[in-house]
C-alpha atoms as a PDB file:
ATOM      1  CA  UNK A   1     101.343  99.106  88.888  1.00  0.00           C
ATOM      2  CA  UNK A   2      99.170  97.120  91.154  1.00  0.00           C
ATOM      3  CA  UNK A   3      95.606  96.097  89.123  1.00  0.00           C
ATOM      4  CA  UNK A   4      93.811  93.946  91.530  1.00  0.00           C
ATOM      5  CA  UNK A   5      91.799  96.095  93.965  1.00  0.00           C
ATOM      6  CA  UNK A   6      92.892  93.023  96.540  1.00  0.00           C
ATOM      7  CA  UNK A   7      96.576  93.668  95.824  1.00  0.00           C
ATOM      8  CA  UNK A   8      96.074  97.451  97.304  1.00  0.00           C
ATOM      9  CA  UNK A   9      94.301  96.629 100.264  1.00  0.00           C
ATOM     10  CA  UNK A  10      97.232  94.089 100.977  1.00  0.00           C
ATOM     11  CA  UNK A  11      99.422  96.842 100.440  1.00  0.00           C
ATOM     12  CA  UNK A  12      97.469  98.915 102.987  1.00  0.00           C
ATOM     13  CA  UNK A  13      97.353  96.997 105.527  1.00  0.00           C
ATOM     14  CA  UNK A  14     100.847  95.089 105.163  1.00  0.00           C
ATOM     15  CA  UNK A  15     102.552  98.445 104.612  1.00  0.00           C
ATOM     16  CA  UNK A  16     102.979 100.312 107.716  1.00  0.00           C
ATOM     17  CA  UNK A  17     103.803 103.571 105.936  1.00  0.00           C
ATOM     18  CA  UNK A  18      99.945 103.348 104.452  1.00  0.00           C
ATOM     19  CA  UNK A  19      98.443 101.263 107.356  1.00  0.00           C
ATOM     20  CA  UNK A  20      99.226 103.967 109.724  1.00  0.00           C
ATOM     21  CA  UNK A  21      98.346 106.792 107.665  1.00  0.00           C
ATOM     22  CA  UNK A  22      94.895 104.862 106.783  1.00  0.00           C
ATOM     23  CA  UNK A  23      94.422 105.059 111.021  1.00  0.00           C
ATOM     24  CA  UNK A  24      95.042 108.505 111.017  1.00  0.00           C
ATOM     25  CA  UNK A  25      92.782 109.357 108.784  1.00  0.00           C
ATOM     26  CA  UNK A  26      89.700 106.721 109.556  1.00  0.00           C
ATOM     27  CA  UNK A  27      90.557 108.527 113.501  1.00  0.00           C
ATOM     28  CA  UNK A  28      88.455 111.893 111.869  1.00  0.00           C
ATOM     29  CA  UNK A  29      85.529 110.238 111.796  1.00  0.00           C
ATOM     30  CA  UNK A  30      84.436 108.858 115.231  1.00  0.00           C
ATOM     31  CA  UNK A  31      86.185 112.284 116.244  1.00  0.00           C
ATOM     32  CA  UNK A  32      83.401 114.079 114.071  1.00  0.00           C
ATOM     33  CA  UNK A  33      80.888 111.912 114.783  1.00  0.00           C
ATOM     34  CA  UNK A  34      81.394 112.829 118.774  1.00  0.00           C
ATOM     35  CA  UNK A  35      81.741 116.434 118.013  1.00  0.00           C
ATOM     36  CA  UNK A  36      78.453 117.262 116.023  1.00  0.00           C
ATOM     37  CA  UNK A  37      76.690 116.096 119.613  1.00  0.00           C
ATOM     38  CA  UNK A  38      78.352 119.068 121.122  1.00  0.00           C
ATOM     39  CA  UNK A  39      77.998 121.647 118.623  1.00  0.00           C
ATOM     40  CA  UNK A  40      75.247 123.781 118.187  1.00  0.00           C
ATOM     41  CA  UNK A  41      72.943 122.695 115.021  1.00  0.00           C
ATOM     42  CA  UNK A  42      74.417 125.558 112.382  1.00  0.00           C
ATOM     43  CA  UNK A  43      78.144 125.247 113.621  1.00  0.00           C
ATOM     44  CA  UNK A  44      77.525 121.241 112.475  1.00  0.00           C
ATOM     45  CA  UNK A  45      76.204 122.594 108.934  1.00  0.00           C
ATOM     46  CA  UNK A  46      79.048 124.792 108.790  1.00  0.00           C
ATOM     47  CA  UNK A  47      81.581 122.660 108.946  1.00  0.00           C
ATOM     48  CA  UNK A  48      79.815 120.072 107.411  1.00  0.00           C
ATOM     49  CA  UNK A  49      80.324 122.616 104.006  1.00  0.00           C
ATOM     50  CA  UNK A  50      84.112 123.016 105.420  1.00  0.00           C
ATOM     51  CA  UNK A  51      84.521 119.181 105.196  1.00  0.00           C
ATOM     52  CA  UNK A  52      82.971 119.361 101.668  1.00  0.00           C
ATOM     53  CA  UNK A  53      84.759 122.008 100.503  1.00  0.00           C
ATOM     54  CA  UNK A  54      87.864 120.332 101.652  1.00  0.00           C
ATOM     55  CA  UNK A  55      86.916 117.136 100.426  1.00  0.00           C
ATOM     56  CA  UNK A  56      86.599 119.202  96.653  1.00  0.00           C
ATOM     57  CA  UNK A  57      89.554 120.766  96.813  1.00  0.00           C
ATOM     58  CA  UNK A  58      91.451 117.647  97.673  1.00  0.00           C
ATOM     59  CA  UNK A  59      89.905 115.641  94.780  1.00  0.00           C
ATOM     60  CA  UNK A  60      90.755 118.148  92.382  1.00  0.00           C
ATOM     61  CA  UNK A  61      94.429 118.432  93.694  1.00  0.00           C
ATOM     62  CA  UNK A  62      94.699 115.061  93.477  1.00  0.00           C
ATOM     63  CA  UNK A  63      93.650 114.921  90.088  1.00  0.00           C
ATOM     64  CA  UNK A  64      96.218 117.108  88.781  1.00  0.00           C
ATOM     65  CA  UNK A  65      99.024 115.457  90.229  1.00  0.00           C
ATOM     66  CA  UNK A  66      97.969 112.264  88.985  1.00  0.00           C
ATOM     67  CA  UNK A  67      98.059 113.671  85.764  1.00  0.00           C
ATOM     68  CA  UNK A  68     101.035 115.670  85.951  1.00  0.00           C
ATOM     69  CA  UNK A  69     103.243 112.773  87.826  1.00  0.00           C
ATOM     70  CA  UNK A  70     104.522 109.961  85.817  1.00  0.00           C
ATOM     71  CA  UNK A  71     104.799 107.007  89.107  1.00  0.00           C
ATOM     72  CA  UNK A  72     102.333 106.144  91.205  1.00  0.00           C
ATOM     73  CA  UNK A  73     104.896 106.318  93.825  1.00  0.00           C
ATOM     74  CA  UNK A  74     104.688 110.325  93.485  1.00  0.00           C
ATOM     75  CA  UNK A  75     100.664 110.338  93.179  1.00  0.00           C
ATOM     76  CA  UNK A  76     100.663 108.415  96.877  1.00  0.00           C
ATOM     77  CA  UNK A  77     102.830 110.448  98.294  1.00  0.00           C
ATOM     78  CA  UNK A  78     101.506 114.084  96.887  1.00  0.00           C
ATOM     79  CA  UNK A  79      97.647 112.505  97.841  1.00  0.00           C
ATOM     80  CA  UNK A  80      98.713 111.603 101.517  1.00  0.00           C
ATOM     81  CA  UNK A  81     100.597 115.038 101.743  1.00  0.00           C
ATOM     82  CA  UNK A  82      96.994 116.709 100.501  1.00  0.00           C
ATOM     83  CA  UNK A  83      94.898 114.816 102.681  1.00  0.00           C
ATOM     84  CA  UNK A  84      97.447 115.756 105.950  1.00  0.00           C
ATOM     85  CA  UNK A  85      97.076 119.051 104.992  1.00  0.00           C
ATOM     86  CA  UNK A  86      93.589 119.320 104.520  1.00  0.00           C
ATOM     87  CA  UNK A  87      92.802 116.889 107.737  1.00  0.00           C
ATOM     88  CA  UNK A  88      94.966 119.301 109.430  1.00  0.00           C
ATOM     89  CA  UNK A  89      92.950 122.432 108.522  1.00  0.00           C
ATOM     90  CA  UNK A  90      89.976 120.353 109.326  1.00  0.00           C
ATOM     91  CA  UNK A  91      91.041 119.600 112.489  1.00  0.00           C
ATOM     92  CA  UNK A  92      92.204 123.440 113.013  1.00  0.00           C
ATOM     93  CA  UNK A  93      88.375 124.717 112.248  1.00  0.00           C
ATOM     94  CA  UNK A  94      87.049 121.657 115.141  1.00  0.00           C
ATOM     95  CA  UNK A  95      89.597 122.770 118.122  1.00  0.00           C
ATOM     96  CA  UNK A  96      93.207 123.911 117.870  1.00  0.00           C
ATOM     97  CA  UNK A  97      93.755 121.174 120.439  1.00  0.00           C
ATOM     98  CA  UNK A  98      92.608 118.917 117.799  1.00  0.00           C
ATOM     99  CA  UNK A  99      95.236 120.004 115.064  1.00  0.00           C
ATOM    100  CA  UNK A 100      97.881 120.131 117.666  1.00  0.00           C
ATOM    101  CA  UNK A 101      97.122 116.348 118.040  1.00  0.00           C
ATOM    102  CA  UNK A 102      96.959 115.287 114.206  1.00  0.00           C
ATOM    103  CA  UNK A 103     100.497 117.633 114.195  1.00  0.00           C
ATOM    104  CA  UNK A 104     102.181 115.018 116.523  1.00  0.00           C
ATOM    105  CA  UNK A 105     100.747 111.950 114.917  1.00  0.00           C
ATOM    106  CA  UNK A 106     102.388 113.338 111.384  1.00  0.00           C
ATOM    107  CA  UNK A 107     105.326 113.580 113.144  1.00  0.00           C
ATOM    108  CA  UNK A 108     105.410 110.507 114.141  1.00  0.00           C
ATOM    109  CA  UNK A 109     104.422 109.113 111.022  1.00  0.00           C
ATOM    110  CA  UNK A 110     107.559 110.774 109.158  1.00  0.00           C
ATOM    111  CA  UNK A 111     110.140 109.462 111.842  1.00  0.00           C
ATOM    112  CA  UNK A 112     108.650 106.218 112.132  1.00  0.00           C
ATOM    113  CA  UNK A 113     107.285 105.144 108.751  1.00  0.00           C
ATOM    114  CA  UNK A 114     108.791 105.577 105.221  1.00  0.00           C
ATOM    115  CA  UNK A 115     106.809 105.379 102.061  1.00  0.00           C
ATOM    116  CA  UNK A 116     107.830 101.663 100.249  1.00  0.00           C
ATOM    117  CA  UNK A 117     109.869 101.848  97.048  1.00  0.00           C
ATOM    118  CA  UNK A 118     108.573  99.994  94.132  1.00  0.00           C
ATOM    119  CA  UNK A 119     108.608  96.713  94.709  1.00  0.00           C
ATOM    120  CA  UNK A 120     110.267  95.394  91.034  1.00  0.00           C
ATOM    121  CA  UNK A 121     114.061  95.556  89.661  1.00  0.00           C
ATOM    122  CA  UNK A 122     112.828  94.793  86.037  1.00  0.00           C
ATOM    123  CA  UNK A 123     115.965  93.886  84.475  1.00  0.00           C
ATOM    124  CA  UNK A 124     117.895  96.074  86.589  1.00  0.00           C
ATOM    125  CA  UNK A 125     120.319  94.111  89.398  1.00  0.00           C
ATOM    126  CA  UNK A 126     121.387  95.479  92.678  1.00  0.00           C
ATOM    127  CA  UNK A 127     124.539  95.092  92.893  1.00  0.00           C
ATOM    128  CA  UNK A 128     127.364  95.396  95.875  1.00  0.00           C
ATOM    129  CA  UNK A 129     130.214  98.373  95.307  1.00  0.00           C
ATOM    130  CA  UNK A 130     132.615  95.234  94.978  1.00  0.00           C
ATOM    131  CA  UNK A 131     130.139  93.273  92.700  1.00  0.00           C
ATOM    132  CA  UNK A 132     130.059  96.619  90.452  1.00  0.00           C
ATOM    133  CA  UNK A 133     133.670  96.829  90.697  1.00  0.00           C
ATOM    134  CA  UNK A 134     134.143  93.709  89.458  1.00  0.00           C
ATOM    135  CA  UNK A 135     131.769  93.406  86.807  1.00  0.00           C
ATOM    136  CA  UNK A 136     133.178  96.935  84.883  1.00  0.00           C
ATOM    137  CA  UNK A 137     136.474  95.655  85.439  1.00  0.00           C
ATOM    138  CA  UNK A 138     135.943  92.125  83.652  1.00  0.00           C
ATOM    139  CA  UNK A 139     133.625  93.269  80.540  1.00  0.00           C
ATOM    140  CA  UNK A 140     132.123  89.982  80.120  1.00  0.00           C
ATOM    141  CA  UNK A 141     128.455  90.626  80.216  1.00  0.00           C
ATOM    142  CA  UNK A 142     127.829  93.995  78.891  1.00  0.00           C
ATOM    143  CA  UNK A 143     129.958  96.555  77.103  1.00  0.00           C
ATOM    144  CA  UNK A 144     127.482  99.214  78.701  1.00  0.00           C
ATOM    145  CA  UNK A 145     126.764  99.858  82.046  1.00  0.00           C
ATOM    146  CA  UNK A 146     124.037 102.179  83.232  1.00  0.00           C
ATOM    147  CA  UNK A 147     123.800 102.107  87.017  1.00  0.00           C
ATOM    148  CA  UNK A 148     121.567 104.248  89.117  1.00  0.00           C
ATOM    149  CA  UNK A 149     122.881 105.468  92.544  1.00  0.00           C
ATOM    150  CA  UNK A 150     119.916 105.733  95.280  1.00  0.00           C
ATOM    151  CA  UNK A 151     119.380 105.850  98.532  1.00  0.00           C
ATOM    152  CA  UNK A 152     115.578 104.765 100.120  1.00  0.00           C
ATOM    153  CA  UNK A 153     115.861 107.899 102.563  1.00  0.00           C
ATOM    154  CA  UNK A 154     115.030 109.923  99.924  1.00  0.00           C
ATOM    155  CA  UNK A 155     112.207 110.506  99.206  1.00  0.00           C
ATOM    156  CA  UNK A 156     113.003 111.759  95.679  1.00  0.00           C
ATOM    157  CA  UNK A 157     114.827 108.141  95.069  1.00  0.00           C
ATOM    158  CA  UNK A 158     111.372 106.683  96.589  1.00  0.00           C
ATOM    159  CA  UNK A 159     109.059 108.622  94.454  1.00  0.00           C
ATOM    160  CA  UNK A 160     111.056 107.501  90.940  1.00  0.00           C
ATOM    161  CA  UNK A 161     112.090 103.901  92.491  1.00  0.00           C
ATOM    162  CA  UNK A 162     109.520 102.823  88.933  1.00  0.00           C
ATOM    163  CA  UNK A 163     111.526 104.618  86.244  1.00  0.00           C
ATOM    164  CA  UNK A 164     114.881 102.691  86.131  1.00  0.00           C
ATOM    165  CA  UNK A 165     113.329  99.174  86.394  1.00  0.00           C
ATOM    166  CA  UNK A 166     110.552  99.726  83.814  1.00  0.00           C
ATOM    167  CA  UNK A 167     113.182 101.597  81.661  1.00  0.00           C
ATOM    168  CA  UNK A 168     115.412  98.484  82.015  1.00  0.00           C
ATOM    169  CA  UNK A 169     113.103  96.214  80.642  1.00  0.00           C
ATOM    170  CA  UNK A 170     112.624  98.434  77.621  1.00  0.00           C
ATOM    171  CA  UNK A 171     116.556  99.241  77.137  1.00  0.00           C
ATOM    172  CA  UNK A 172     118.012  95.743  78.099  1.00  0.00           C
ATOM    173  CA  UNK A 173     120.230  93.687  75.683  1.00  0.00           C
ATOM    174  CA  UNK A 174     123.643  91.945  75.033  1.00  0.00           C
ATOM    175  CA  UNK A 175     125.345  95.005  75.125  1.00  0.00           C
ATOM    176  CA  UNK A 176     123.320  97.019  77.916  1.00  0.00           C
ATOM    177  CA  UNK A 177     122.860  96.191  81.191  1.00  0.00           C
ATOM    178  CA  UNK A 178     121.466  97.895  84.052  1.00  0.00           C
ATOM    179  CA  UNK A 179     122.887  98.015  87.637  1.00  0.00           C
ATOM    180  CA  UNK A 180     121.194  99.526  91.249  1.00  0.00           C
ATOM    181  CA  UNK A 181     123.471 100.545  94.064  1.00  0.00           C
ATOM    182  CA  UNK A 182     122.296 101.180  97.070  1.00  0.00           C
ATOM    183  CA  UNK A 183     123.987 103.960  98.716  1.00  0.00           C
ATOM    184  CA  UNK A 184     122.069 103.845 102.042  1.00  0.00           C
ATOM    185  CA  UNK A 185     123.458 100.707 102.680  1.00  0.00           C
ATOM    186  CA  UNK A 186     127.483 101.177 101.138  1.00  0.00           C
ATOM    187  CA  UNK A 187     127.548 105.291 101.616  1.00  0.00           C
ATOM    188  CA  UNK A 188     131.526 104.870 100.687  1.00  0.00           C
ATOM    189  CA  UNK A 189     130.774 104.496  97.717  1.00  0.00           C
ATOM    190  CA  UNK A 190     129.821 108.038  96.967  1.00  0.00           C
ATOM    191  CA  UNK A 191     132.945 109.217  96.841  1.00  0.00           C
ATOM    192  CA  UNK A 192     134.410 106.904  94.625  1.00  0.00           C
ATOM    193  CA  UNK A 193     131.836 107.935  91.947  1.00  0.00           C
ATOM    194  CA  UNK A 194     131.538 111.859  92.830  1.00  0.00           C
ATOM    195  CA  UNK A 195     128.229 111.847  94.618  1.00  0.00           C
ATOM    196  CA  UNK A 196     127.270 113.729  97.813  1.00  0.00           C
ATOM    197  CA  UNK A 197     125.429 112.359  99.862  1.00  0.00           C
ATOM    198  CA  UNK A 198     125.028 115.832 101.700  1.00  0.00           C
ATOM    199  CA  UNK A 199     120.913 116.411 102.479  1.00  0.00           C
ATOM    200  CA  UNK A 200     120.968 113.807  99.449  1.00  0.00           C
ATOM    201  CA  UNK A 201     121.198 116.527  97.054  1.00  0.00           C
ATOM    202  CA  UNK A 202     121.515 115.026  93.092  1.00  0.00           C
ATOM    203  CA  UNK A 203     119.741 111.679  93.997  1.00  0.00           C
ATOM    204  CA  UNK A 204     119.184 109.629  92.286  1.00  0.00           C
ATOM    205  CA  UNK A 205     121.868 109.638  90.342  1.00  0.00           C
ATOM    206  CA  UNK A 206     122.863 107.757  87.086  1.00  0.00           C
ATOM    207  CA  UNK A 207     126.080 107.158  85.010  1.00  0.00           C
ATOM    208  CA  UNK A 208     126.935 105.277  81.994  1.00  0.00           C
ATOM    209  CA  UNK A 209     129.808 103.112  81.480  1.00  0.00           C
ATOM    210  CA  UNK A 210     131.296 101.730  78.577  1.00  0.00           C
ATOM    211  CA  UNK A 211     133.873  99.282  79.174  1.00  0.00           C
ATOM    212  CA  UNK A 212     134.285 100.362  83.059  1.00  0.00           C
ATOM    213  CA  UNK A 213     134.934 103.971  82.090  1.00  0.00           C
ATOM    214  CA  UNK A 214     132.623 107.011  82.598  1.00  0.00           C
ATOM    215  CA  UNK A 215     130.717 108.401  79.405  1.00  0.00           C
ATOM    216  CA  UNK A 216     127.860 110.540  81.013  1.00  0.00           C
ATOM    217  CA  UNK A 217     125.854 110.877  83.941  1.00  0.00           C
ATOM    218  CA  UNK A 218     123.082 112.665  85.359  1.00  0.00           C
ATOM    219  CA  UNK A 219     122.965 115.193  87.339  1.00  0.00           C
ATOM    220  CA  UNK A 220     126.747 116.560  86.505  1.00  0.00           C
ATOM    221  CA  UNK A 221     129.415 116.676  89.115  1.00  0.00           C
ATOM    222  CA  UNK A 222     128.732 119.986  89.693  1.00  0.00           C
ATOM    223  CA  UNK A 223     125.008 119.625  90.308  1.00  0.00           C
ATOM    224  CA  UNK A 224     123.380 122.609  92.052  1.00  0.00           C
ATOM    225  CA  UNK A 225     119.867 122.304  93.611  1.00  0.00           C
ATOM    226  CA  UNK A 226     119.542 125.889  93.406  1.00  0.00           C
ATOM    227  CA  UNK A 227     118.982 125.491  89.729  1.00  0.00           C
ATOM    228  CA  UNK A 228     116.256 124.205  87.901  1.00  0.00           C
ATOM    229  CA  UNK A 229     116.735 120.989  86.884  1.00  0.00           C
ATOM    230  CA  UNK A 230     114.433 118.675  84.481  1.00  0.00           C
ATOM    231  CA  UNK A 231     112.630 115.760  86.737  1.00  0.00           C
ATOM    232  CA  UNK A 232     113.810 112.201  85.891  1.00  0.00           C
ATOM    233  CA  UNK A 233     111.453 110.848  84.062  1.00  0.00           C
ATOM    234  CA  UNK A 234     111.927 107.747  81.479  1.00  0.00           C
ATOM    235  CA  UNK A 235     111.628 109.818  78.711  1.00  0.00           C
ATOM    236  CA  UNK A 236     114.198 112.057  79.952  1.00  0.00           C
ATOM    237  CA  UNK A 237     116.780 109.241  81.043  1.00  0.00           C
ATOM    238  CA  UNK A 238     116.276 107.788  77.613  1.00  0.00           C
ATOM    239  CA  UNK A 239     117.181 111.076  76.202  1.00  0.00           C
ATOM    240  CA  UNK A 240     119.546 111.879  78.022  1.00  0.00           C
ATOM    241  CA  UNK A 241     121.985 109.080  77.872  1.00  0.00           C
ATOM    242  CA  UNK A 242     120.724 108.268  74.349  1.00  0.00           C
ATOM    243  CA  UNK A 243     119.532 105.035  74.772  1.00  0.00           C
ATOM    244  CA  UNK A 244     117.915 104.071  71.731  1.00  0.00           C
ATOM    245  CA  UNK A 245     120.904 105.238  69.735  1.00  0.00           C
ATOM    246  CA  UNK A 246     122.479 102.553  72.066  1.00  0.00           C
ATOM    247  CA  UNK A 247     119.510  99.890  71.438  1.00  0.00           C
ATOM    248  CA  UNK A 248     119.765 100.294  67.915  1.00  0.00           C
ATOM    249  CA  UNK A 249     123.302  99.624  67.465  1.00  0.00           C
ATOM    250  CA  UNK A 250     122.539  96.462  69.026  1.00  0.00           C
ATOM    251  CA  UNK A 251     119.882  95.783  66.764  1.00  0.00           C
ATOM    252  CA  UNK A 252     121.983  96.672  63.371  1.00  0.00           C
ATOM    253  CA  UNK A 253     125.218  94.488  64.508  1.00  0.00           C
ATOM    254  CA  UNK A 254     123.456  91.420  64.924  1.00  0.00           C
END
C-alpha cells in the first residue's frame, strides 16, 4: 500500500491507466463551467443538485467497496468504474452528444490503457515455465511449491496481483517457497498444468507441489464460472491449501 500522499500522485501521473482517466474526468469541469453560461438560471440549479446527488451516491458506493474489498487494486478499479458511470449519467442529463463523447473516450481508455498490477513480488519469484520445470524437478530449495498462474489481461489477476506476494511473505520458509508464472507471456504453459486460458476463466490460478508433484490447487480442473465460487482472498488461499499446517511443521522440525 502506497502511504505517502507524493507516492500517489507519482502514480497518477506516471501511470497512464490513472493519468488518462484523471483527464477524463478533470475534462467535466471546464465542460460545466461553459455550459451553466448557456443554460437558463434553474436548469443550472438543477443539475447542480444532479451533480450533488451523484457526487453522494458515488461516495457512498465507494465506501462500501472499500470496505467490502480486501486490495486496493479492486477499490481503484470499482471507484473509476463508479465515477465512469456516474460521469456518464452526468454527461447524459447535459446533452446526449455529451455522453456519446465520454462513451468513446472509455472506450478508448479500456483498449488502450490497463490498470497496473501491484508493483511487489514479496517473497514470491517469477519464474520461466523452464525455470519452474527445473526447480520441481531438482528439489533443492523447497520441498513445497505454491505457484500462482496469472495473466495481467485479466483483470481479475490485476485486481488480486497483492494477495500472493503479501501472503508469501507471511508463509515463506525452508520448506515453502512461492513461484509466479506469467501466462500472458508463456500461454503454453496452460496446458501442461490444466488451465484454460479460454475468456481467462479460473484465473488466477494456484497449485501446490510437493516434491514436483501436484497436491491441490485452486480452482479444480473442472472449474465452472457458472458456479459460485469463494473470491481469493489471503485468508481463503491460506485455508485452502492449509498453509499454516504447512508453516508449523516447519516450525516443530527445526
Amino acid at each position: 500500500m502506497i502511504r505517502n500522499p507524493f507516492q500517489w500522485l507519482n502514480t497518477v501521473v506516471t501511470e497512464p491507466h490513472y493519468f488518462f482517466h484523471f483527464l477524463v474526468f478533470f475534462s467535466y469541469l471546464p465542460i460545466r463551467i461553459s455550459a451553466s453560461s448557456i443554460f437558463p438560471h434553474d436548469v443550472s440549479l438543477l443539475l447542480l443538485r444532479r451533480e450533488i446527488q451523484a457526487i453522494l451516491a458515488f461516495t457512498i458506493f465507494s465506501a462500501v467497496r472499500m470496505v467490502r474489498e480486501e486490495t486496493w487494486e479492486g477499490v481503484i478499479g470499482d471507484t473509476l468504474l463508479f465515477g465512469k458511470a456516474f460521469l456518464f449519467l452526468l454527461a447524459l442529463y447535459v446533452d446526449y452528444h455529451l455522453a456519446l463523447w465520454y462513451m468513446v473516450a472509455f472506450l478508448v481508455l479500456y483498449i488502450l490503457s490497463q490498470q497496473p498490477v501491484f508493483p511487489e513480488l514479496g517473497a514470491a519469484k517469477t519464474m520461466t515455465p523452464l525455470q519452474l520445470e527445473s526447480t520441481l524437478i531438482e528439489g533443492v530449495s523447497s520441498r513445497y511449491w505454491l505457484v500462482e498462474f496469472r495473466t495481467l489481461s485479466s483483470s481479475t489477476c490485476v485486481r488480486n496481483s497483492r494477495n500472493f506476494p503479501e501472503l508469501s511473505v507471511t508463509y515463506v520458509n525452508d520448506n515453502l517457497s512461492f513461484g509466479i508464472v506469467d501466462l500472458g507471456l508463456f500461454p503454453n504453459v496452460a496446458d501442461k498444468v490444466g488451465i484454460t486460458l479460454k475468456g481467462n476463466v479460473g484465473l488466477p490460478a494456484y497449485i501446490l507441489f510437493e516434491n514436483a508433484t501436484e497436491i491441490t490447487r485452486y480452482p479444480k480442473v473442472d472449474f465452472d464460472a457458472k458456479v459460485f465460487h469463494p473470491s481469493v482472498t489471503k485468508e481463503y488461499l491460506s485455508r485452502h491449501f492449509e498453509l499454516d499446517r504447512l508453516l508449523l511443521e516447519y516450525v516443530h522440525s527445526k
